[in-house]
Protein backbone atom coordinates (compact mmCIF):
# COMPACT_ATOMS: atom_id res chain seq x y z
CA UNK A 1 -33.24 -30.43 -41.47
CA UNK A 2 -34.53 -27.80 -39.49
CA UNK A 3 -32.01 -25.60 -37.56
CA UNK A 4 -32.11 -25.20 -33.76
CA UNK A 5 -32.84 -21.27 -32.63
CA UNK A 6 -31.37 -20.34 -29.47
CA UNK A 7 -32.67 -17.38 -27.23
CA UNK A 8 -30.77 -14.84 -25.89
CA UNK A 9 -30.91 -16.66 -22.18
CA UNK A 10 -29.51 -19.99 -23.35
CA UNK A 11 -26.58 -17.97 -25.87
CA UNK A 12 -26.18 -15.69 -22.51
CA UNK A 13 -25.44 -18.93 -20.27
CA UNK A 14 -23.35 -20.42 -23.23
CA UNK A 15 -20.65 -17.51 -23.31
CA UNK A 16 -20.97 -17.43 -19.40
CA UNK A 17 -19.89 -21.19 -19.49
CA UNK A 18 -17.81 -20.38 -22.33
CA UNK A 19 -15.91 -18.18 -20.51
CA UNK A 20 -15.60 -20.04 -17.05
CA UNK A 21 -14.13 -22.60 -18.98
CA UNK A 22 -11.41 -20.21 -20.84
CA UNK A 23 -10.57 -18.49 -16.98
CA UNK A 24 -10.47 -22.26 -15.58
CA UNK A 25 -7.62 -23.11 -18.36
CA UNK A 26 -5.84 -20.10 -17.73
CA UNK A 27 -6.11 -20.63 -14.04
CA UNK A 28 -4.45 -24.16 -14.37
CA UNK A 29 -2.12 -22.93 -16.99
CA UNK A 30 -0.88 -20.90 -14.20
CA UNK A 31 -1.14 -23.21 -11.18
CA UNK A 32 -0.23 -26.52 -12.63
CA UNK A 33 2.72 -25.83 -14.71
CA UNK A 34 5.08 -26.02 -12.28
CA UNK A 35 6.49 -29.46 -10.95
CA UNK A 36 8.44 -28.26 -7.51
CA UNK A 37 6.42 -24.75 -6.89
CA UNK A 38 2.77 -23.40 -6.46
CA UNK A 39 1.77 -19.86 -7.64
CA UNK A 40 0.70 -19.16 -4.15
CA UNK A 41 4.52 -19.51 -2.90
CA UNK A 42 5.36 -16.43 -4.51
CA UNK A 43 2.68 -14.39 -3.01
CA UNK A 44 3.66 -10.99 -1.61
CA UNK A 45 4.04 -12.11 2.08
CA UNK A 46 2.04 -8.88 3.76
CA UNK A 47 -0.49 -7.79 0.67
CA UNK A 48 -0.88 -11.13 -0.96
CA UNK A 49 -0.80 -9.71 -4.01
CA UNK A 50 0.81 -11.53 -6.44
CA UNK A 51 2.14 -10.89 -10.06
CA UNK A 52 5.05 -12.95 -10.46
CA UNK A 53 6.38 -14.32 -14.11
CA UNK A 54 5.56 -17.72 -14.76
CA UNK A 55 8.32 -17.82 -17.36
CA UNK A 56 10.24 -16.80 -14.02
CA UNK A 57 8.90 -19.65 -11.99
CA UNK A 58 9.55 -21.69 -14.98
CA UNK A 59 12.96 -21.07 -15.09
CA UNK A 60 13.21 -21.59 -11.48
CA UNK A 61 11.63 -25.34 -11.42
CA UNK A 62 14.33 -26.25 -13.90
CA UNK A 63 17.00 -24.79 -11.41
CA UNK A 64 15.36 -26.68 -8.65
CA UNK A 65 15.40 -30.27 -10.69
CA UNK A 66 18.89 -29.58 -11.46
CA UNK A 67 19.76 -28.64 -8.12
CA UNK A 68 18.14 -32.06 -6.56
CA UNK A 69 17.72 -30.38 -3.21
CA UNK A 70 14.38 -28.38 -2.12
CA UNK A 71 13.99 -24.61 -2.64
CA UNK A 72 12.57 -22.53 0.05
CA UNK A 73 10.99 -19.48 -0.82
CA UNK A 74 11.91 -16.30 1.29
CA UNK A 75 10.09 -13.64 -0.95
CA UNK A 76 8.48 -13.71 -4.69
CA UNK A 77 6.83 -11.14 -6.02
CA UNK A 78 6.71 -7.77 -3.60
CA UNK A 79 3.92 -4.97 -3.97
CA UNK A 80 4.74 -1.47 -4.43
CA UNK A 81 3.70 -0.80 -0.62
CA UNK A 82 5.92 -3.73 1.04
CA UNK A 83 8.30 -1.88 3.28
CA UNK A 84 10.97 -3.48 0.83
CA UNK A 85 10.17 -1.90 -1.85
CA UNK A 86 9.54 1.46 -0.42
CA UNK A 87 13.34 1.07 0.63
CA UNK A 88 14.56 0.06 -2.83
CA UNK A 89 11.79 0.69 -5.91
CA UNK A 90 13.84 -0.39 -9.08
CA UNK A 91 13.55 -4.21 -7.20
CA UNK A 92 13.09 -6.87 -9.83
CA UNK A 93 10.62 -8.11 -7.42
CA UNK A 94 8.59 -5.41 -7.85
CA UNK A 95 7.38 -6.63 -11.43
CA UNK A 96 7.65 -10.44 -10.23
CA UNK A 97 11.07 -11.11 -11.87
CA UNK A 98 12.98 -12.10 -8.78
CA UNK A 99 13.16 -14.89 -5.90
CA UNK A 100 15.08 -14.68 -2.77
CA UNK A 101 15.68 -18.72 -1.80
CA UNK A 102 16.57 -19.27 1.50
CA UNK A 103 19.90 -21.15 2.14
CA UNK A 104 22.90 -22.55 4.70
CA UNK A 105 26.74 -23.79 4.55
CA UNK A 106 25.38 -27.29 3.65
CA UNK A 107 23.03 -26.21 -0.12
CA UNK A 108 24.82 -22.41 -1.18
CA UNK A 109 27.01 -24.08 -3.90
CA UNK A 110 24.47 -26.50 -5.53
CA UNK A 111 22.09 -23.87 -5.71
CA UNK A 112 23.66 -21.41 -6.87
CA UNK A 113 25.47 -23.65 -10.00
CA UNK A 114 21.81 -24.54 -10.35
CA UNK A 115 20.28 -21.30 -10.90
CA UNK A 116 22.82 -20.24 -13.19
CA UNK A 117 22.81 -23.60 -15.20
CA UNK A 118 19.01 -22.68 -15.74
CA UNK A 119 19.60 -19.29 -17.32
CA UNK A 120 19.60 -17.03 -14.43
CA UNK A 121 22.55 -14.67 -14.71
CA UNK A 122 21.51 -11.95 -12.12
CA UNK A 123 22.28 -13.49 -8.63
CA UNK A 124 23.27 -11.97 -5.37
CA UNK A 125 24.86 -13.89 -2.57
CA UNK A 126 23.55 -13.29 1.11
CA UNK A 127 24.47 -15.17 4.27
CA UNK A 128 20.92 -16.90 4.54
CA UNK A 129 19.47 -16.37 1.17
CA UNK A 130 20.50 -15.67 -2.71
CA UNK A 131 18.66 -13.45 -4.85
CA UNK A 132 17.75 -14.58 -8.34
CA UNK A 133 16.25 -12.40 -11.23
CA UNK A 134 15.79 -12.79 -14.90
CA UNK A 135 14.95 -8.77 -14.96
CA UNK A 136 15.51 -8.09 -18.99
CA UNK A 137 15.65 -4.06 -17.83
CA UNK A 138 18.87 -4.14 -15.79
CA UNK A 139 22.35 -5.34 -16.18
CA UNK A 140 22.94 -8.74 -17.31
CA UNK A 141 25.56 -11.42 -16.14
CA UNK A 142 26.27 -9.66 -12.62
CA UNK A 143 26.97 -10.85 -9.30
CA UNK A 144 26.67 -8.91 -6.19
CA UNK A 145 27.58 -9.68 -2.38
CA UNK A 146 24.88 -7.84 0.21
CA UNK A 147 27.62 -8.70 2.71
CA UNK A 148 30.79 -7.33 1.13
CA UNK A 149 32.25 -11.20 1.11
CA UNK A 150 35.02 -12.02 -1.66
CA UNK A 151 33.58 -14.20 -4.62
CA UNK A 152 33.49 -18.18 -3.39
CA UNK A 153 35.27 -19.08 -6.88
CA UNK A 154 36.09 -16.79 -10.35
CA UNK A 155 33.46 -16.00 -12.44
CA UNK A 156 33.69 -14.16 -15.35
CA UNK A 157 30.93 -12.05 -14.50
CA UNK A 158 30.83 -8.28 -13.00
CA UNK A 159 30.83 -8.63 -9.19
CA UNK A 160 29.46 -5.96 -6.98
CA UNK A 161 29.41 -5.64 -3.61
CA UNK A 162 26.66 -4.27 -1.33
């Protein structure tokens, strides 16, 4: 049997197809792995740049099927130059470990058990939003108020207040 040659064009356009097809997977590895969030969601809001953790967002979709009530994203992942950051650089969102999820009266509670029944032990408690990271570089099991407001039940977790 007489083996094929190929030339360099053809073996060129192979690994170029080759390739596209490796980049595709890894592009729906990242887009289609969540079941209640898009990549895109957690897009730096004025740069668009966007380096969040999928293990992050992972964590997050199991939150949001426990929880059984829609997340809304306030901010994911925040560039360097986002006026947030500038006013607080050790942010979690900074290297795409946090979420801020928008909330009222009505959602606060079921979110909140939800987050931390999915493995999220960093959380801080706004009026209109909590703050969840899974940042493995800063202190673990904490809670923190950004409004100075007394804890809404006891927790056996370090409480700080902002």
């Amino acid at each position: 049997m007489k083996q094929k040659r190929y030339d360099y064009k053809s073996l060129k356009q192979y690994k170029l197809g080759l390739f596209a097809l490796v980049l595709g997977g890894i592009y729906m590895a990242v887009n289609r792995t969540f079941k209640y969030f898009k990549y895109n969601e957690f897009a730096d809001k004025i740069s668009g740049a966007n380096k969040m953790r999928p293990a992050t967002i992972r964590k997050l979709d199991k939150a949001r099927e426990i929880a059984g009530v829609p997340f809304i994203i306030n901010s994911g992942y925040r560039d360097k130059n986002h006026p947030e950051s500038i006013k607080n650089p050790t942010s979690s969102h900074i290297k795409g470990y946090a979420v801020d999820i928008a909330v009222n009266d009505s959602n606060r509670d079921i979110i909140q058990s939800a987050l931390r029944q999915a493995g999220f032990n960093r959380i801080g408690l706004a009026n209109s939003f909590i703050h969840a990271d899974d940042d493995p570089d800063k202190t673990q099991y904490v809670t923190w108020f950004y409004d100075g407001k007394a804890p809404l039940y006891n927790q056996t977790q370090e409480v700080y207040y902002v």
